[in-house]
C-alpha atoms as a PDB file:
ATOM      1  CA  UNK A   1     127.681 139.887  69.578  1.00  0.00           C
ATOM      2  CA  UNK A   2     123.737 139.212  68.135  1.00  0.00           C
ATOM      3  CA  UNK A   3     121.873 142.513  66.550  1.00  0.00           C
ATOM      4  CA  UNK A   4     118.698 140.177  67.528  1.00  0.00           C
ATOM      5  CA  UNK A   5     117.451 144.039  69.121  1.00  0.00           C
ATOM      6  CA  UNK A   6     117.734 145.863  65.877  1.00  0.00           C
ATOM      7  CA  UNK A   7     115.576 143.143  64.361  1.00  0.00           C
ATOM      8  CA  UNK A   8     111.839 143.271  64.372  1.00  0.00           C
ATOM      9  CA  UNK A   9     110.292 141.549  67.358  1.00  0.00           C
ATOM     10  CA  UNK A  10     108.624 138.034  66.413  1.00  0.00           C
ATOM     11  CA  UNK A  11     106.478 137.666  69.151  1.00  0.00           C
ATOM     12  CA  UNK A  12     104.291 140.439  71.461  1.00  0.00           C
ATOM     13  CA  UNK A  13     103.456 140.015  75.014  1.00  0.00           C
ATOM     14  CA  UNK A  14      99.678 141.199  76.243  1.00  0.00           C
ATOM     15  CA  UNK A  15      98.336 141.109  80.072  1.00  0.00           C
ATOM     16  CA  UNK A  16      94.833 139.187  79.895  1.00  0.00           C
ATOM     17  CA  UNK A  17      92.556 139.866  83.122  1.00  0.00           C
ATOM     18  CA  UNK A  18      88.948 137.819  82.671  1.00  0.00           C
ATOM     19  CA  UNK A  19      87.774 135.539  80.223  1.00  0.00           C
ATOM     20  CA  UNK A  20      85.916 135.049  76.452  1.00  0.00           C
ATOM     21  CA  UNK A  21      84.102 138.390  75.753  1.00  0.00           C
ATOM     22  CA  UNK A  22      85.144 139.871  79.048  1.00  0.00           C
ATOM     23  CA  UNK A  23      88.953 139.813  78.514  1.00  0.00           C
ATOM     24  CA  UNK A  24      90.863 142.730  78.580  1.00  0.00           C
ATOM     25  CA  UNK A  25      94.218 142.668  76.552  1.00  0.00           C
ATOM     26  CA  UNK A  26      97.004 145.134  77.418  1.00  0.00           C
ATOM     27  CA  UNK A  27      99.691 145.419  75.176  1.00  0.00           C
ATOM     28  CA  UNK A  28     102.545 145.205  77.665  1.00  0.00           C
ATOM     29  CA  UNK A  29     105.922 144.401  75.543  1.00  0.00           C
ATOM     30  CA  UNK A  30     108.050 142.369  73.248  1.00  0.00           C
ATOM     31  CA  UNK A  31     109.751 138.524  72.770  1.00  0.00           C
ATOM     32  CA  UNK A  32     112.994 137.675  70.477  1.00  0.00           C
ATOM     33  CA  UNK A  33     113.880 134.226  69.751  1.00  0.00           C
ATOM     34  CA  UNK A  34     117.338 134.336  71.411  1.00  0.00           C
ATOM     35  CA  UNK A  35     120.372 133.238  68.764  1.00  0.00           C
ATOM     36  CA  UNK A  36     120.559 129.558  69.972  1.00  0.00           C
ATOM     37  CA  UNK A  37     116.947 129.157  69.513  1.00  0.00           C
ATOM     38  CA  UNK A  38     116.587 127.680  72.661  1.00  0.00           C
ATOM     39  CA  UNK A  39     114.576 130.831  74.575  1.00  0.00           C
ATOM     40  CA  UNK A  40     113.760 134.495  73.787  1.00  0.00           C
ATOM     41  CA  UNK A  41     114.590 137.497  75.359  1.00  0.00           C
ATOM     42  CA  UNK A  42     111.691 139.750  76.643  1.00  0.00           C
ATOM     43  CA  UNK A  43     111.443 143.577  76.540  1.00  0.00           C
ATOM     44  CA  UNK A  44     108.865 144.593  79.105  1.00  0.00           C
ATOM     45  CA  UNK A  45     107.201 148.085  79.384  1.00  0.00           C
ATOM     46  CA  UNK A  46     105.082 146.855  82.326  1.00  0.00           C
ATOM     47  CA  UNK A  47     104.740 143.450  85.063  1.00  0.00           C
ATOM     48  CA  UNK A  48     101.412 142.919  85.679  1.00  0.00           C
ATOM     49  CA  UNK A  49     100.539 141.858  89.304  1.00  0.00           C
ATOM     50  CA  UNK A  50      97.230 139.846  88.048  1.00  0.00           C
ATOM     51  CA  UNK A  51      96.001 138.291  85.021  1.00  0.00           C
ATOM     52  CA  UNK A  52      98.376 136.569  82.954  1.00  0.00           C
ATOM     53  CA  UNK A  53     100.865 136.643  79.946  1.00  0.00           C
ATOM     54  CA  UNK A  54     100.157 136.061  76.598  1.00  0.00           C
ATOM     55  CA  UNK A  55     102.814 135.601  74.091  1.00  0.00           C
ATOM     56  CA  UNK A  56     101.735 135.500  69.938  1.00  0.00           C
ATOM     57  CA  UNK A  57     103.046 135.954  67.002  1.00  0.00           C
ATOM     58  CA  UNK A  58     104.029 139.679  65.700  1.00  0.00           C
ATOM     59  CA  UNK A  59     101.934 139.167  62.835  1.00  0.00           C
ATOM     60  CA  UNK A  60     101.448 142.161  60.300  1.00  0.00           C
ATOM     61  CA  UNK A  61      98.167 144.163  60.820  1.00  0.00           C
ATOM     62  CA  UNK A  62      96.508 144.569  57.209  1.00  0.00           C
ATOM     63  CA  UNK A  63      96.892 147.696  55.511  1.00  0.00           C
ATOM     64  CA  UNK A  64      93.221 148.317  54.743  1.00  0.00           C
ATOM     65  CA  UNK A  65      90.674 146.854  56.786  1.00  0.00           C
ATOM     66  CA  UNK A  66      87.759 148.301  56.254  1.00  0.00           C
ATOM     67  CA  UNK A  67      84.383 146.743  57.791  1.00  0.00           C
ATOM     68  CA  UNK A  68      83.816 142.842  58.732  1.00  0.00           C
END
């Protein structure tokens, strides 16, 4: 049996409605890579009925980001 679901999730899956400026990203779950490497298994907290899904990479946020 895999623990890949105690492991931290590599990639995160947003709903984008619009484009460019205009888009709205809703955080909407999470992606494993499954253990053959061949796919990844997908938690969803919601199925969006428009827009469309986004998968990237669960990349660290930095500790301190203070202005741009």
């Amino acid at each position: 049996m895999s623990d890949t679901n105690s492991n931290r999730p590599s990639h995160r899956l947003f709903n984008v409605t619009g484009d460019g400026d205009n888009a709205r990203w809703t955080d909407i779950g999470v992606a494993w890579p499954t253990k053959d490497g061949k796919g990844f298994t997908l938690a969803l907290n919601a199925i969006p009925v428009n827009g469309r899904i986004v998968m990237r990479i669960n990349e660290e946020k930095p500790a301190n980001k203070k202005g741009s």
